[in-house]
C-alpha atoms as a PDB file:
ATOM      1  CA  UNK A   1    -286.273-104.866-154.536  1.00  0.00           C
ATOM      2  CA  UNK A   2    -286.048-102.368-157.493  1.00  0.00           C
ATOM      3  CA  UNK A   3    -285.940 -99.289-157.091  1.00  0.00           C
ATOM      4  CA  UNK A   4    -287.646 -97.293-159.812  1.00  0.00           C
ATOM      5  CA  UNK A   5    -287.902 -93.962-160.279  1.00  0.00           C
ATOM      6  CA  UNK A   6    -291.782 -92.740-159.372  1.00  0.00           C
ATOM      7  CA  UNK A   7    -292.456 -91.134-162.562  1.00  0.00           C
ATOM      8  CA  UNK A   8    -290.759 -93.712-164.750  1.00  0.00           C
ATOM      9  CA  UNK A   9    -293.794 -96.302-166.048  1.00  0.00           C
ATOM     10  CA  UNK A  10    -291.117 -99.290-167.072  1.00  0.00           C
ATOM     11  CA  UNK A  11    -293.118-102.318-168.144  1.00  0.00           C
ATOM     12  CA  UNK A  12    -290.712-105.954-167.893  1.00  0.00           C
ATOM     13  CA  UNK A  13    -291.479-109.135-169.057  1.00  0.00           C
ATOM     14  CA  UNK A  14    -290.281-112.029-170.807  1.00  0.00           C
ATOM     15  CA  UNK A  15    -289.315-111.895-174.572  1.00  0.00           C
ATOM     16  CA  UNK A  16    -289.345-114.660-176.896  1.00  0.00           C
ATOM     17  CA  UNK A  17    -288.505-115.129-180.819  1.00  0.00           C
ATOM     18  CA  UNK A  18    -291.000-112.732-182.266  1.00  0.00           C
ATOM     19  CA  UNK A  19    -289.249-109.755-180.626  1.00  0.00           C
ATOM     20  CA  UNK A  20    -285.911-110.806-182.254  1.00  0.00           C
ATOM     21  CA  UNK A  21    -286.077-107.203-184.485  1.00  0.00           C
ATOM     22  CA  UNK A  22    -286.632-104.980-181.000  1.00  0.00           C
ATOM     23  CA  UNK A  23    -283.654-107.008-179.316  1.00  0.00           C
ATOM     24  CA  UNK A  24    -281.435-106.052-182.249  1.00  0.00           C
ATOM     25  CA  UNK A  25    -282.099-102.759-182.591  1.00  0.00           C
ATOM     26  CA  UNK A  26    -282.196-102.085-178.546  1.00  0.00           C
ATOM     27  CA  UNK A  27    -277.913-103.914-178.890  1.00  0.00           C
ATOM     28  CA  UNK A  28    -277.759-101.336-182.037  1.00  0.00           C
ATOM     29  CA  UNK A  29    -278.757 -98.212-180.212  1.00  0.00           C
ATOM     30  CA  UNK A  30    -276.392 -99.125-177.156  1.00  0.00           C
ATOM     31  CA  UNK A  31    -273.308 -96.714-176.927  1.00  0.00           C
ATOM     32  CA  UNK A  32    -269.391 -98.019-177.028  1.00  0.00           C
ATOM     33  CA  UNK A  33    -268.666 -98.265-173.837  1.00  0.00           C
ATOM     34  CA  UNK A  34    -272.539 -99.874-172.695  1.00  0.00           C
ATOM     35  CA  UNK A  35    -271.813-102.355-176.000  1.00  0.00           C
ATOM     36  CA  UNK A  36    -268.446-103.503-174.145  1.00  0.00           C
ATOM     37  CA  UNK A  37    -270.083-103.575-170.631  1.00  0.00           C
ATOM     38  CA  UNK A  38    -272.342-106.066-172.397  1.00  0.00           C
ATOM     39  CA  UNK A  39    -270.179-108.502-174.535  1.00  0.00           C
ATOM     40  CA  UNK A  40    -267.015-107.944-171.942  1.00  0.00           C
ATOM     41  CA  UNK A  41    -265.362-106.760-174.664  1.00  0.00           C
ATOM     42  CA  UNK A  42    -265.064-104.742-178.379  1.00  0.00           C
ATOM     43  CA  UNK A  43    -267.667-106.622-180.659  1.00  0.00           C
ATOM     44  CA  UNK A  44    -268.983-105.537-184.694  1.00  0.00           C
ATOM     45  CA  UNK A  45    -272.381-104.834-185.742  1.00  0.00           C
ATOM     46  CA  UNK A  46    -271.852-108.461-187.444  1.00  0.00           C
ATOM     47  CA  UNK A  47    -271.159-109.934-184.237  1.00  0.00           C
ATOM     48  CA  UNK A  48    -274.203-108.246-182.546  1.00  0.00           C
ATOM     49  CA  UNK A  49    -276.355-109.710-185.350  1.00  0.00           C
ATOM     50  CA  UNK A  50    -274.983-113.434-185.287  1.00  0.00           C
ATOM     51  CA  UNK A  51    -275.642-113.036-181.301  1.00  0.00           C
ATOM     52  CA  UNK A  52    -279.340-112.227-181.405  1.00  0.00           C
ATOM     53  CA  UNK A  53    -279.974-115.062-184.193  1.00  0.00           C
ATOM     54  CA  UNK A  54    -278.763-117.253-181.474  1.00  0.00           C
ATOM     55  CA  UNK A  55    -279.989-115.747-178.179  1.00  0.00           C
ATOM     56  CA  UNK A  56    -283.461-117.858-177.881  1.00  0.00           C
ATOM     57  CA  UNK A  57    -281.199-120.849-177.542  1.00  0.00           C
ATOM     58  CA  UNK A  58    -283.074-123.700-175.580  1.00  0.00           C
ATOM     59  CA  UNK A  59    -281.545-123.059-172.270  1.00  0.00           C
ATOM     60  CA  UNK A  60    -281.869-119.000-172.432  1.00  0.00           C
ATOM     61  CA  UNK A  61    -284.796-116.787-170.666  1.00  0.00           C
ATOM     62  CA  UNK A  62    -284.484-113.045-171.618  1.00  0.00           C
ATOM     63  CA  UNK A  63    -286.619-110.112-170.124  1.00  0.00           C
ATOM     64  CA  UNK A  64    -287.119-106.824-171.291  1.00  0.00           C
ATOM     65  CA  UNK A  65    -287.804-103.160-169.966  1.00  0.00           C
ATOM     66  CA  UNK A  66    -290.122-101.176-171.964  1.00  0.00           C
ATOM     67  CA  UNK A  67    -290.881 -97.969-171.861  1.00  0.00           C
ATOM     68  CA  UNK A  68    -293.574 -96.113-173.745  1.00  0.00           C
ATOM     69  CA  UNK A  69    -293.558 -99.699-176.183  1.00  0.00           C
ATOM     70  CA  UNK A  70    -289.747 -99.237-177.169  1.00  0.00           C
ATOM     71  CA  UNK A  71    -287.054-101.900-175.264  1.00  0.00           C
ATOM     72  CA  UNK A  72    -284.503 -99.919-173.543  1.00  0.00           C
ATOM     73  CA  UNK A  73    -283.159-102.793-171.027  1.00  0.00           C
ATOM     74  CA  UNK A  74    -282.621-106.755-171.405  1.00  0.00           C
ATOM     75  CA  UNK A  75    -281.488-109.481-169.093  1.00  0.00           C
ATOM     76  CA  UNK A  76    -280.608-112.744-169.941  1.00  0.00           C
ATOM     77  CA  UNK A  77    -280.490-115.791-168.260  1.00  0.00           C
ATOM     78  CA  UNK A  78    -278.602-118.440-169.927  1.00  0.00           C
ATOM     79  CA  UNK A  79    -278.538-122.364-168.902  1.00  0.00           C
ATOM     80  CA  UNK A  80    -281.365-122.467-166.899  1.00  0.00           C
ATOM     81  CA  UNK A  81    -282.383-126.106-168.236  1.00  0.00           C
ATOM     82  CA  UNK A  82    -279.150-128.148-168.771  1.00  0.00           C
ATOM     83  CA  UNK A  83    -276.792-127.794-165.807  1.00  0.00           C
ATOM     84  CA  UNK A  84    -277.567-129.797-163.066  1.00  0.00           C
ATOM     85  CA  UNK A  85    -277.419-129.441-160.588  1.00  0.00           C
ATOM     86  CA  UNK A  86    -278.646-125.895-161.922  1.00  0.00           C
ATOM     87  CA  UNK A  87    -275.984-122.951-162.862  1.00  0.00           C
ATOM     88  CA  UNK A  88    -276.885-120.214-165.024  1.00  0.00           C
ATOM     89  CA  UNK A  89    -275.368-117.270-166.576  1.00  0.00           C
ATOM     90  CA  UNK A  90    -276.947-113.575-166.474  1.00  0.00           C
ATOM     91  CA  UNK A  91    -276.124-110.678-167.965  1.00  0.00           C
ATOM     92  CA  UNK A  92    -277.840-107.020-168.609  1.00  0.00           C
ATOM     93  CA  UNK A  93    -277.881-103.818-171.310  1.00  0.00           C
ATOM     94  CA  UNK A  94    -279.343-101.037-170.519  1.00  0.00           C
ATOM     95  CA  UNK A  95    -279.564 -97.995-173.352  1.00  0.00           C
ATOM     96  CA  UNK A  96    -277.242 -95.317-171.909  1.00  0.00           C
ATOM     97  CA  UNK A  97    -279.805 -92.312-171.887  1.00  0.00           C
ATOM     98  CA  UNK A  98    -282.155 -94.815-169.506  1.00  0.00           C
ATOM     99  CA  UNK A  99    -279.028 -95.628-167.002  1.00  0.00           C
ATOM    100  CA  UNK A 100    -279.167 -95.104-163.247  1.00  0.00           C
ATOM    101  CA  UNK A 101    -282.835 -94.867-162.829  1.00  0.00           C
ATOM    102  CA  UNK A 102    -282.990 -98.686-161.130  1.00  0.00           C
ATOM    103  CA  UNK A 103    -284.200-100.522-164.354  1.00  0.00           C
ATOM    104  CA  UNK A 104    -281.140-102.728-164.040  1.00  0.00           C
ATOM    105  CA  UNK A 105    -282.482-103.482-160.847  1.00  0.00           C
ATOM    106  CA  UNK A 106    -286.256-104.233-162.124  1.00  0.00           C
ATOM    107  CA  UNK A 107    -284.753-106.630-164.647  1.00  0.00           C
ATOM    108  CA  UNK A 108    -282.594-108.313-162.081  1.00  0.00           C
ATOM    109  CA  UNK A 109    -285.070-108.818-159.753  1.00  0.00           C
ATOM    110  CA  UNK A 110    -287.451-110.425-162.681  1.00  0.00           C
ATOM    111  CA  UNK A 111    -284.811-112.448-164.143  1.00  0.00           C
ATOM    112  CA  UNK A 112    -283.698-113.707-160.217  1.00  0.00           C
ATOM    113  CA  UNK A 113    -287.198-114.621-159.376  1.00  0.00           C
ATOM    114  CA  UNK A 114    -287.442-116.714-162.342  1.00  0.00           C
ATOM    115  CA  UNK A 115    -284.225-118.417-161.707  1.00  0.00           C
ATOM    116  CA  UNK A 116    -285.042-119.134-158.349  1.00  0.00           C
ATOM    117  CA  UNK A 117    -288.933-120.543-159.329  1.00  0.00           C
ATOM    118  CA  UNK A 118    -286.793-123.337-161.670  1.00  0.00           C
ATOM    119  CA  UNK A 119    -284.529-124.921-159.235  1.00  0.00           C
ATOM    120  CA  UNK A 120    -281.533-122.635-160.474  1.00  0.00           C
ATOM    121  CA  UNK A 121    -278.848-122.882-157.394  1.00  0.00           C
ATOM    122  CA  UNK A 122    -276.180-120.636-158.548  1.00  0.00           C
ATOM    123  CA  UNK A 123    -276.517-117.432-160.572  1.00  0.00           C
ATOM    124  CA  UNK A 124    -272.962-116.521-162.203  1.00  0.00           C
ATOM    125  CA  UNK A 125    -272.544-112.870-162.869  1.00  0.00           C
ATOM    126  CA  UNK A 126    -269.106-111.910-165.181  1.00  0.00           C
ATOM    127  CA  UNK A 127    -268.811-108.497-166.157  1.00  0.00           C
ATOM    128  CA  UNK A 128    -265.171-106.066-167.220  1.00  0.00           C
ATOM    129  CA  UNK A 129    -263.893-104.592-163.815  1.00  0.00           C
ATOM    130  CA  UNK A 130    -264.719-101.203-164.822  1.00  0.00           C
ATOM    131  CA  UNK A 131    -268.494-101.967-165.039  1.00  0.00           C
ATOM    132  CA  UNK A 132    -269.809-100.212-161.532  1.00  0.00           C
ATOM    133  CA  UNK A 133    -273.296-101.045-162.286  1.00  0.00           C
ATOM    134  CA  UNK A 134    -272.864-104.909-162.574  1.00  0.00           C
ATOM    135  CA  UNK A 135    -270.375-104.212-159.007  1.00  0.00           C
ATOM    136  CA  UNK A 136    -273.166-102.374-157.601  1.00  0.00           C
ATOM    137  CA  UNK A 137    -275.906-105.169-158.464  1.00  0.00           C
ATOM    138  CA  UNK A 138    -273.555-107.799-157.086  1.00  0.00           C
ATOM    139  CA  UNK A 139    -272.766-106.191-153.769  1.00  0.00           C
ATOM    140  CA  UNK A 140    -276.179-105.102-153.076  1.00  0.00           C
ATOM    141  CA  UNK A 141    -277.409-108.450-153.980  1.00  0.00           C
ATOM    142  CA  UNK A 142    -275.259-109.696-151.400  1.00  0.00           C
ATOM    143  CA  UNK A 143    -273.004-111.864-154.394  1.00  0.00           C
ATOM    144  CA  UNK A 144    -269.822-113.744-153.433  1.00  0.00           C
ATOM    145  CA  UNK A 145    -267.217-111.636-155.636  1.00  0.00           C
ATOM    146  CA  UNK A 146    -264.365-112.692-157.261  1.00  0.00           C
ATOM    147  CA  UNK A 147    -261.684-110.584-158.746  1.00  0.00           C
ATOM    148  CA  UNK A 148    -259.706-111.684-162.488  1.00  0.00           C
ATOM    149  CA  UNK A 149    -257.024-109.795-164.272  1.00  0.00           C
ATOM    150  CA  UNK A 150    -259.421-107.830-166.651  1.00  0.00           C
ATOM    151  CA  UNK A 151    -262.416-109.304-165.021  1.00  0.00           C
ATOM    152  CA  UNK A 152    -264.821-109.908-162.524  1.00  0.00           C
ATOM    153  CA  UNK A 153    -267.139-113.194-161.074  1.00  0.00           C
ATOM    154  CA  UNK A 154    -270.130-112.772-158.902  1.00  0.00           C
ATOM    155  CA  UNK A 155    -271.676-115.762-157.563  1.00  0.00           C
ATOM    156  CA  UNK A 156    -275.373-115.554-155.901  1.00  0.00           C
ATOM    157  CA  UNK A 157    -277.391-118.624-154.461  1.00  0.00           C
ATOM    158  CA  UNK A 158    -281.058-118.542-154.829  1.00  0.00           C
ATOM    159  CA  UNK A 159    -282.902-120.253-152.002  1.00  0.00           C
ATOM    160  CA  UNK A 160    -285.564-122.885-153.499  1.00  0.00           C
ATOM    161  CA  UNK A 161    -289.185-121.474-154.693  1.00  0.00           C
ATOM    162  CA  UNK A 162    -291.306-119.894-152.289  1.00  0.00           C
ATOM    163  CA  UNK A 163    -295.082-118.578-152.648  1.00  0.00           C
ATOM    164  CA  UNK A 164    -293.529-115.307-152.675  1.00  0.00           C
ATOM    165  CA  UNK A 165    -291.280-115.585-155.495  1.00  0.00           C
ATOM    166  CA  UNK A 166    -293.586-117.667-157.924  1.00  0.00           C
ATOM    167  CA  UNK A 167    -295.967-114.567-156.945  1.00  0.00           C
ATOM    168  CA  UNK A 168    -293.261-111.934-158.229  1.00  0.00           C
ATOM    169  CA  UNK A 169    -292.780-113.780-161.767  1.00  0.00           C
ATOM    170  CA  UNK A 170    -296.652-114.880-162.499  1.00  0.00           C
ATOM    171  CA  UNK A 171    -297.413-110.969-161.089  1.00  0.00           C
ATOM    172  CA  UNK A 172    -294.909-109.611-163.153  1.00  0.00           C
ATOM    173  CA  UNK A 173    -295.790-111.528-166.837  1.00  0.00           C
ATOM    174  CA  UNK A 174    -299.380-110.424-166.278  1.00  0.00           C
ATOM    175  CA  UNK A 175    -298.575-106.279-165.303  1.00  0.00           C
ATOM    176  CA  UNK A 176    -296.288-106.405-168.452  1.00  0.00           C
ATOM    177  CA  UNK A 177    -298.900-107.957-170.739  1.00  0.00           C
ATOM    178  CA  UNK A 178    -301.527-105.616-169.589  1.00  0.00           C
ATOM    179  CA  UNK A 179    -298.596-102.428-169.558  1.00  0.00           C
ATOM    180  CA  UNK A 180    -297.684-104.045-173.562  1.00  0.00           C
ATOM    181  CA  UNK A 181    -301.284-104.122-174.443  1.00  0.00           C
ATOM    182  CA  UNK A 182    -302.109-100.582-173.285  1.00  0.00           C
ATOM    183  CA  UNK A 183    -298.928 -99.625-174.476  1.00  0.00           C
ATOM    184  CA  UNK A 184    -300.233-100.765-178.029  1.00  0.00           C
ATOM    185  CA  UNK A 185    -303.679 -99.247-177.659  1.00  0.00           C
ATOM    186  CA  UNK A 186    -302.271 -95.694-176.829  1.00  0.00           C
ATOM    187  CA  UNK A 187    -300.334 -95.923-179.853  1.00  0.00           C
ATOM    188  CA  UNK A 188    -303.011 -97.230-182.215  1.00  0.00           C
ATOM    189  CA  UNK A 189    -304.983 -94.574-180.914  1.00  0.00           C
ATOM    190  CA  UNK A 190    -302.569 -91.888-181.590  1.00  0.00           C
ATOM    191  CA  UNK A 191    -302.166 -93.434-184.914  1.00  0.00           C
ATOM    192  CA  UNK A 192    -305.621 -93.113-185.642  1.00  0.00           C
ATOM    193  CA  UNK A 193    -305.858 -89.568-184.512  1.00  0.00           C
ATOM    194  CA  UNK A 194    -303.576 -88.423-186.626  1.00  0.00           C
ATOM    195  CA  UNK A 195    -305.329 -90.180-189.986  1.00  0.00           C
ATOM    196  CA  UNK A 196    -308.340 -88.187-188.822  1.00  0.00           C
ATOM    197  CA  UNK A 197    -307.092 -85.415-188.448  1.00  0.00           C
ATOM    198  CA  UNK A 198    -304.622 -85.726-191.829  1.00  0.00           C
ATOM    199  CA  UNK A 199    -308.283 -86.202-193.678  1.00  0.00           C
ATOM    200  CA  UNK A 200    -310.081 -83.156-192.523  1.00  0.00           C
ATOM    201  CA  UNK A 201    -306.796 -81.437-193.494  1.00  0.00           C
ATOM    202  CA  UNK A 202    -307.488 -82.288-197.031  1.00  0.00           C
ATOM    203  CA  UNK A 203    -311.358 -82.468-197.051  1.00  0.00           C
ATOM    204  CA  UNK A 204    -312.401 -79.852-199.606  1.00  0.00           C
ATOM    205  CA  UNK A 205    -314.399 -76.770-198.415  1.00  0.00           C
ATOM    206  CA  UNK A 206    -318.204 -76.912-199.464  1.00  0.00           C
END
């Protein structure tokens, strides 16, 4: 299970096409060395760019972690409806400033949950072998690890769908609608707080 921090309100749930400008700007604002952990590699702005254009392919799933309405954390699950039997792909960013306080975790167990609730029978995890959070996921996860030249494979198995897990996801897309929503409000409220009080700034004495 996650494990985030008590005060931390992190809201996670699946993104789709629409959020294509917060996705962009969440790989924008990571730092070098999080950009590399991501792509396994060096990779331009340009690059970055091409990459979200693409990422709602029709075999992807991505999640997000928001917190106070901005995304600070993704996961992506990639090849979740053409490999049979099922195989998929998953990989994580998380902004630098919001690292180590178990939204990596949140994200993975989201992400897992969903991949288990679609028949997926092997999750593939590939990450540089410097990247101690993706090694830390993997062994506490249980993953069958692998060791390359410059890289490094985990392998989990998800067991079939259970009440439990088909729980988690539908659970989890409603607590994130209703965290995005109030998320939304707060801000519109603010917003509208600030008008008022901008117009009795200017309202002429009588």
């Amino acid at each position: 299970m996650s494990d985030i921090k008590p005060h931390l309100k992190v809201g996670i749930h699946r993104l789709y096409s629409s959020d294509k400008n917060k996705i962009r700007a969440h790989f924008m604002r990571l730092d070098a060395e999080s950009r590399r952990s991501r792509f396994c590699g060096t990779v331009s702005d340009g690059e970055v760019v091409r990459y979200v254009d693409e990422i709602f392919g029709h075999d992807s799933i991505t999640c997000g972690a928001l917190i106070d309405g901005k995304l600070r954390g993704i996961a992506e699950l990639r090849g979740v409806y053409y490999a049979r039997p099922a195989a998929t792909e998953i990989a994580f960013s998380v902004e630098k400033d919001w690292q180590n306080r178990g939204i990596g975790d949140a994200l993975f167990d989201r992400v897992f949950a969903i991949a288990q609730n679609r028949g997926v029978r092997m999750l593939h995890m590939l990450c540089l072998r410097d990247n101690n959070r993706m090694k830390r996921i993997a062994v506490k996860h249980n993953a069958e690890v692998s060791y390359g030249l410059d890289g490094i494979e985990a392998v989990l198995r998800p067991d079939w769908p259970t009440p439990l897990s088909i729980a988690q996801e539908v659970m989890g897309e409603t607590s994130g609608y209703v965290y995005d929503m109030t998320a939304r409000s707060c801000m519109a409220l603010l917003q509208a707080g600030r008008k008022a009080m901008q117009a009795l700034a200017v309202r002429p004495a009588s």
